[in-house]
PDB file of N, CA and C in Angstrom:
ATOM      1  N   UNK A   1       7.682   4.628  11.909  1.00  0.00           N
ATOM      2  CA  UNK A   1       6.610   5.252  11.159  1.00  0.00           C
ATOM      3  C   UNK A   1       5.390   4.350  11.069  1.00  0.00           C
ATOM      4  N   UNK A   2       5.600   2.797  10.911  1.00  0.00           N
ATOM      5  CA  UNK A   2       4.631   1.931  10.399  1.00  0.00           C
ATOM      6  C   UNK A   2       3.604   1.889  11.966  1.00  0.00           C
ATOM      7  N   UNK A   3       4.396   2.279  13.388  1.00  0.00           N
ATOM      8  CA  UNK A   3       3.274   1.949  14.436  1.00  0.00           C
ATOM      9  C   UNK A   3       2.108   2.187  14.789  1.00  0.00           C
ATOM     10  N   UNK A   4       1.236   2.138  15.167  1.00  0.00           N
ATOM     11  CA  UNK A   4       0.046   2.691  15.270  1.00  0.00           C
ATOM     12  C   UNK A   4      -0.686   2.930  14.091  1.00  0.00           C
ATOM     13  N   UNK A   5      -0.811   2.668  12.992  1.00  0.00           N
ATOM     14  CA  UNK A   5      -1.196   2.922  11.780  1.00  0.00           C
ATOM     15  C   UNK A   5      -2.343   1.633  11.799  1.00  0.00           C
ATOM     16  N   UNK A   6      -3.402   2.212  11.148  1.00  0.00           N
ATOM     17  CA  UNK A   6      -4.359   1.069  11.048  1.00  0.00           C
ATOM     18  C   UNK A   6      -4.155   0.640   9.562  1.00  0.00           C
ATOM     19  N   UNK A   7      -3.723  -0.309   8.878  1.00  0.00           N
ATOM     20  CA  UNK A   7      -3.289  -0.825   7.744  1.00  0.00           C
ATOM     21  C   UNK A   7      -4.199  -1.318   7.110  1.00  0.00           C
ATOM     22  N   UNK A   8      -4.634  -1.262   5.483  1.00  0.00           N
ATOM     23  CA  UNK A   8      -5.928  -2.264   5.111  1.00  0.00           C
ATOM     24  C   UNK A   8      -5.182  -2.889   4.052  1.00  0.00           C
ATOM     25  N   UNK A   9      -6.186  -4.127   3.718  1.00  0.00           N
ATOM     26  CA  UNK A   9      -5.792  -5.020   2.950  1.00  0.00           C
ATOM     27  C   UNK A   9      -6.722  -4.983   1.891  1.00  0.00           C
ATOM     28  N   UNK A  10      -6.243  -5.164   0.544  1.00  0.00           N
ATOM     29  CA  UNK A  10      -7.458  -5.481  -0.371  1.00  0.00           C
ATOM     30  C   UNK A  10      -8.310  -6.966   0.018  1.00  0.00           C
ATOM     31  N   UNK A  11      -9.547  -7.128  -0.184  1.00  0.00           N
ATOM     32  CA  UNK A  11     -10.352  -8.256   0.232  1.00  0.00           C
ATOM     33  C   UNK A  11      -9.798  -9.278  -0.925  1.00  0.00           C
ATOM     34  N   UNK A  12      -9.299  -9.087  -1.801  1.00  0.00           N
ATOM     35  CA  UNK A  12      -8.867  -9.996  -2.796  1.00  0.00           C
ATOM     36  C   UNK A  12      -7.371 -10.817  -2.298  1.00  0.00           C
ATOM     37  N   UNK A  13      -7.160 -10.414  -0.630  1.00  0.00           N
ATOM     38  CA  UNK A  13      -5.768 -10.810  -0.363  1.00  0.00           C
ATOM     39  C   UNK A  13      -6.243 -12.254   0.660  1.00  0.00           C
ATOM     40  N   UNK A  14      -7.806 -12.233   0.753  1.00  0.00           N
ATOM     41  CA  UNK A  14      -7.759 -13.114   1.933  1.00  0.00           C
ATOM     42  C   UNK A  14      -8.036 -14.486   1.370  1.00  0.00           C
ATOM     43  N   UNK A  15      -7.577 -14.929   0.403  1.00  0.00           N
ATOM     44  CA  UNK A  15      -7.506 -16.436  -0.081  1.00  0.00           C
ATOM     45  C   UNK A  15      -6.104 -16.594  -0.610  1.00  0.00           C
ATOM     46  N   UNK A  16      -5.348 -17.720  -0.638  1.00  0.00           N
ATOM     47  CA  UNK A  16      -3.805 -18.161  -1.018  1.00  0.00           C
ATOM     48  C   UNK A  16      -3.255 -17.763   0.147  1.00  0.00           C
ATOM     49  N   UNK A  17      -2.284 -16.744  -0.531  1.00  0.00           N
ATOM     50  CA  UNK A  17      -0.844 -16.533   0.737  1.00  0.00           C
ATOM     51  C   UNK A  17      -0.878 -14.890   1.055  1.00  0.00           C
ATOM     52  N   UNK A  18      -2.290 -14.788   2.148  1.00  0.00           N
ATOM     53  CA  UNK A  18      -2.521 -13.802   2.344  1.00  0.00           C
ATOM     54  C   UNK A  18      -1.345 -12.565   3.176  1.00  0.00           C
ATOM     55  N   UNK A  19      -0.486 -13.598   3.421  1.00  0.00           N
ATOM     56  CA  UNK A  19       0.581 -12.526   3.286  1.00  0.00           C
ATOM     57  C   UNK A  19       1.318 -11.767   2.584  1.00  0.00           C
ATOM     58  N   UNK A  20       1.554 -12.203   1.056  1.00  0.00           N
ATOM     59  CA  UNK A  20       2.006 -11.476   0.596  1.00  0.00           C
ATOM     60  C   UNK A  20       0.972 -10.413  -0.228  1.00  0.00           C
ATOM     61  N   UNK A  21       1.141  -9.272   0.176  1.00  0.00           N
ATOM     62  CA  UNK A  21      -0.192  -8.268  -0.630  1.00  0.00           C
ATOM     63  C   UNK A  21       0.208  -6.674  -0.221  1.00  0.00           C
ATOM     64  N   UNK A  22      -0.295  -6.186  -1.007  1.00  0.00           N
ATOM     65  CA  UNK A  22      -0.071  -4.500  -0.672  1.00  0.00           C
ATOM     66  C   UNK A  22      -0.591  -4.109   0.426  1.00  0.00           C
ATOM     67  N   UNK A  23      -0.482  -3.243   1.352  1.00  0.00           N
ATOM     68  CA  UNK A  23      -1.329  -2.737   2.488  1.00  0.00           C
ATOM     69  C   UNK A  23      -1.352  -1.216   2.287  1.00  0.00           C
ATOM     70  N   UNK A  24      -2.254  -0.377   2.511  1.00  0.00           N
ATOM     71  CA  UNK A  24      -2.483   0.948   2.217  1.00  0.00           C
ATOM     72  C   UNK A  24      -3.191   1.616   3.555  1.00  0.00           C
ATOM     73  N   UNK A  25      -2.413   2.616   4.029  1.00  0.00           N
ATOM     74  CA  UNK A  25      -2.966   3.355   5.479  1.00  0.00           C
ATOM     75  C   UNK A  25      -2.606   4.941   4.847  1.00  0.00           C
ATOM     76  N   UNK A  26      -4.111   5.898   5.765  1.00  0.00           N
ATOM     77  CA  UNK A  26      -3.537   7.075   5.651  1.00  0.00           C
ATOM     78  C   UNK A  26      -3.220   7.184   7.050  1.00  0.00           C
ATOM     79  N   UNK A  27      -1.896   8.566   6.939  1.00  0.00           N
ATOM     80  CA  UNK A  27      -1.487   8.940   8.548  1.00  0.00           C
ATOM     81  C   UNK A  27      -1.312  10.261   7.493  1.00  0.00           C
ATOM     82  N   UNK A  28      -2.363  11.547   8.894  1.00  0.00           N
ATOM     83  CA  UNK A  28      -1.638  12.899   8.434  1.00  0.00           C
ATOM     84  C   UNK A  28      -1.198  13.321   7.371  1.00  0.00           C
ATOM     85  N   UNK A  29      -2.579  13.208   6.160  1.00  0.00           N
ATOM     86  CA  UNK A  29      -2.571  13.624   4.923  1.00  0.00           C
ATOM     87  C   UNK A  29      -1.798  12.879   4.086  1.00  0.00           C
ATOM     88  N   UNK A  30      -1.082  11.786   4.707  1.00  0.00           N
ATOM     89  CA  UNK A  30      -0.300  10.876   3.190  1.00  0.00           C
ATOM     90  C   UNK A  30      -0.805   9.821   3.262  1.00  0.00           C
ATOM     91  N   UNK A  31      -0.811   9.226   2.030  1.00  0.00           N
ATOM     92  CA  UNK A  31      -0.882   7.700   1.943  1.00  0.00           C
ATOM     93  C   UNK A  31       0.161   7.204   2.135  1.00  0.00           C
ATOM     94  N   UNK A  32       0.254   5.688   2.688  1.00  0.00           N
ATOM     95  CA  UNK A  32       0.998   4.627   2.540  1.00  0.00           C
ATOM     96  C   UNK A  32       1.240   3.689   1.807  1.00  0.00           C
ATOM     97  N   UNK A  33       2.377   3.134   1.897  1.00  0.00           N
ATOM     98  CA  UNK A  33       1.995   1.498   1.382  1.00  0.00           C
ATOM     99  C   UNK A  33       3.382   0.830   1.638  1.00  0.00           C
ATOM    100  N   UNK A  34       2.892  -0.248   1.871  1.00  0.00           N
ATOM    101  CA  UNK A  34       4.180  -1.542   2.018  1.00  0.00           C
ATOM    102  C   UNK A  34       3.580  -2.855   1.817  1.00  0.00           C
ATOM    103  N   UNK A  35       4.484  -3.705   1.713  1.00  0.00           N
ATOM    104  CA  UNK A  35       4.214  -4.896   1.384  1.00  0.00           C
ATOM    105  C   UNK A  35       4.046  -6.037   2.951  1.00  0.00           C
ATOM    106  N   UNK A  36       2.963  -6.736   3.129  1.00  0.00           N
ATOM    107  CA  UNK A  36       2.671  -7.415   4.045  1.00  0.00           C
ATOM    108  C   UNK A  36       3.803  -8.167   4.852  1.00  0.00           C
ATOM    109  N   UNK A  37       4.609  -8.597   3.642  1.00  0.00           N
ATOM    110  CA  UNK A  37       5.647  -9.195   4.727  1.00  0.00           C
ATOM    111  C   UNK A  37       7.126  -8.718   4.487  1.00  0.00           C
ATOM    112  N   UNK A  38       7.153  -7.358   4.161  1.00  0.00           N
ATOM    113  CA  UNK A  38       8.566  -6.480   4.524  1.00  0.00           C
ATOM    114  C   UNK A  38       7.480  -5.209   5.279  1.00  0.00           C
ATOM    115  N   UNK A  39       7.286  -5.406   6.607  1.00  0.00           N
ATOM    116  CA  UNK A  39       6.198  -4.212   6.929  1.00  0.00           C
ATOM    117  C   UNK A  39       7.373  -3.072   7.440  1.00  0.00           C
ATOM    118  N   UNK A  40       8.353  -3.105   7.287  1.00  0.00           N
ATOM    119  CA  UNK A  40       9.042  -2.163   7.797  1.00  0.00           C
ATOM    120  C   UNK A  40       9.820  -1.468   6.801  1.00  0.00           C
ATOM    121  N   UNK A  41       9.559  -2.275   5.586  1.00  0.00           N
ATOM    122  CA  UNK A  41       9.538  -1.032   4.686  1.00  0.00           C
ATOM    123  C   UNK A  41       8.304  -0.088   4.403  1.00  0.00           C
ATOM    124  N   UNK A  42       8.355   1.554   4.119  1.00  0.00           N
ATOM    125  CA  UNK A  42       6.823   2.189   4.076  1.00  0.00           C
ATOM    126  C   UNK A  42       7.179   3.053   2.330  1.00  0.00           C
ATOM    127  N   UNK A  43       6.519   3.148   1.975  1.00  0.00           N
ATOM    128  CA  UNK A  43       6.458   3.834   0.748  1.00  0.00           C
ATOM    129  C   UNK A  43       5.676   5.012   1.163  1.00  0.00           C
ATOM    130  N   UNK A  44       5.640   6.281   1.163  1.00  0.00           N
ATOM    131  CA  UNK A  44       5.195   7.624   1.710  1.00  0.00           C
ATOM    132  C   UNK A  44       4.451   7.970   0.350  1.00  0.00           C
ATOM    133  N   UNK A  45       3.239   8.828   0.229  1.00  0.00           N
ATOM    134  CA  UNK A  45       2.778   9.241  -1.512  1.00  0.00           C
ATOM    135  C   UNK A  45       2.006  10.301  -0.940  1.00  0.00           C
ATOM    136  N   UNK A  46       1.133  10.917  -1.922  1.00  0.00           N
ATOM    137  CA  UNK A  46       0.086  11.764  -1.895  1.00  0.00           C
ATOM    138  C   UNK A  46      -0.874  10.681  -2.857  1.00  0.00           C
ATOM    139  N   UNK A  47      -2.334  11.327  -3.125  1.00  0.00           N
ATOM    140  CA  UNK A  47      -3.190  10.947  -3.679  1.00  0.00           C
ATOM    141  C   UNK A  47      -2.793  10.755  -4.903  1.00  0.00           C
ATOM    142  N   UNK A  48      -2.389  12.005  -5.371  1.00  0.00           N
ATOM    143  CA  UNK A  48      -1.850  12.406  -6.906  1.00  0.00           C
ATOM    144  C   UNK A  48      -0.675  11.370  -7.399  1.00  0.00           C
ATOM    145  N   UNK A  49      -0.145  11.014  -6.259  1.00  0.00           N
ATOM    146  CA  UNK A  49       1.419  10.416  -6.725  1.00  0.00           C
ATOM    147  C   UNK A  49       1.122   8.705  -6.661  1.00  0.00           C
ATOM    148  N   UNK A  50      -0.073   8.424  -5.978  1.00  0.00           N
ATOM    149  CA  UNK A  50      -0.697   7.130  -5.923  1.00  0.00           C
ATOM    150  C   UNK A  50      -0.991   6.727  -7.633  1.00  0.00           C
ATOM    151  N   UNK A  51      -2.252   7.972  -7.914  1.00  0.00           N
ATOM    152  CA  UNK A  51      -2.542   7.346  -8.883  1.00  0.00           C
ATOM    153  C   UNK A  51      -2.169   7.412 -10.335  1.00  0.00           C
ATOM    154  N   UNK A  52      -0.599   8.016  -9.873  1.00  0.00           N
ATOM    155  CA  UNK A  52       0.376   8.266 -10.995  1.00  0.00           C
ATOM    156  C   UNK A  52       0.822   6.741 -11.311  1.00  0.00           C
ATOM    157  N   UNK A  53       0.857   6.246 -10.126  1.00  0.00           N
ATOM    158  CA  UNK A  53       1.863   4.802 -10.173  1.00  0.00           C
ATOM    159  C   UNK A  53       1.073   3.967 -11.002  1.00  0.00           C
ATOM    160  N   UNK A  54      -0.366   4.036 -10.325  1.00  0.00           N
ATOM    161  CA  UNK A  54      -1.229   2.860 -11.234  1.00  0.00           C
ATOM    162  C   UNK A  54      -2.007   3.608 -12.937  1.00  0.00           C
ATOM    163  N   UNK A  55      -1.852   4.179 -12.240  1.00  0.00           N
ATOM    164  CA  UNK A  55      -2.126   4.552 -14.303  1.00  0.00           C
ATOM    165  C   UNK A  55      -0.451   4.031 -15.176  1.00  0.00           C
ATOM    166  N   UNK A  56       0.151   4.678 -14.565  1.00  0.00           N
ATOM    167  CA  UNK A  56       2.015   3.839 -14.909  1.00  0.00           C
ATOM    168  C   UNK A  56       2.054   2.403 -15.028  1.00  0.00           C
ATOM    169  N   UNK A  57       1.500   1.732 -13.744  1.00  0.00           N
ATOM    170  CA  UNK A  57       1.787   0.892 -13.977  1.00  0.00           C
ATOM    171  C   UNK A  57       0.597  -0.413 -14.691  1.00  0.00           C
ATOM    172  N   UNK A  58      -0.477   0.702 -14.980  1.00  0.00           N
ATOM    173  CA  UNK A  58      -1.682  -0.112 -15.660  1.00  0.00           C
ATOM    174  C   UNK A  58      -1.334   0.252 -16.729  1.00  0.00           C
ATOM    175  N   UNK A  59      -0.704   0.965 -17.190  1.00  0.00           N
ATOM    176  CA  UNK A  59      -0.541   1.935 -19.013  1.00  0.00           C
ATOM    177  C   UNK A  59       0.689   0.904 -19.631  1.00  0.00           C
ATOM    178  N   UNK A  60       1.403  -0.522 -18.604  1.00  0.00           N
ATOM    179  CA  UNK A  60       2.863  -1.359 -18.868  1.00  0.00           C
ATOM    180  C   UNK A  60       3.698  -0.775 -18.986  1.00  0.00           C
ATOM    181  N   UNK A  61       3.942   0.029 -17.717  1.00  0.00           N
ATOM    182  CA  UNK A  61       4.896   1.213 -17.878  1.00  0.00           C
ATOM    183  C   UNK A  61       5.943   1.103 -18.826  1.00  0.00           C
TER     184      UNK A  61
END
């Protein structure tokens, strides 16, 4: 799933240990996400279900 996917990084990842950081790609109406250095895990979402997580997880879930 993760191939061909153009992956972005937040700009806040490119100082320290820019490997470890969230990466976020759309493919075919979903968002993504995985972590820089388990890239072969993918987390699948919609928009809606994105910003369920961070209101969750900004609210201390």
């Amino acid at each position: 799933m993760a191939h061909g996917i153009a992956w972005q990084k937040s700009s806040f990842s490119s100082g320290g240990d820019a490997a470890n950081c969230v990466e976020l790609a759309a493919s075919q109406g979903t968002l993504l996400l995985r972590e820089s250095n388990e890239p072969s895990t993918v987390i699948a979402t919609t928009g809606t279900g994105l910003a369920a997580l961070i209101r969750h997880l900004r609210d201390g879930y």
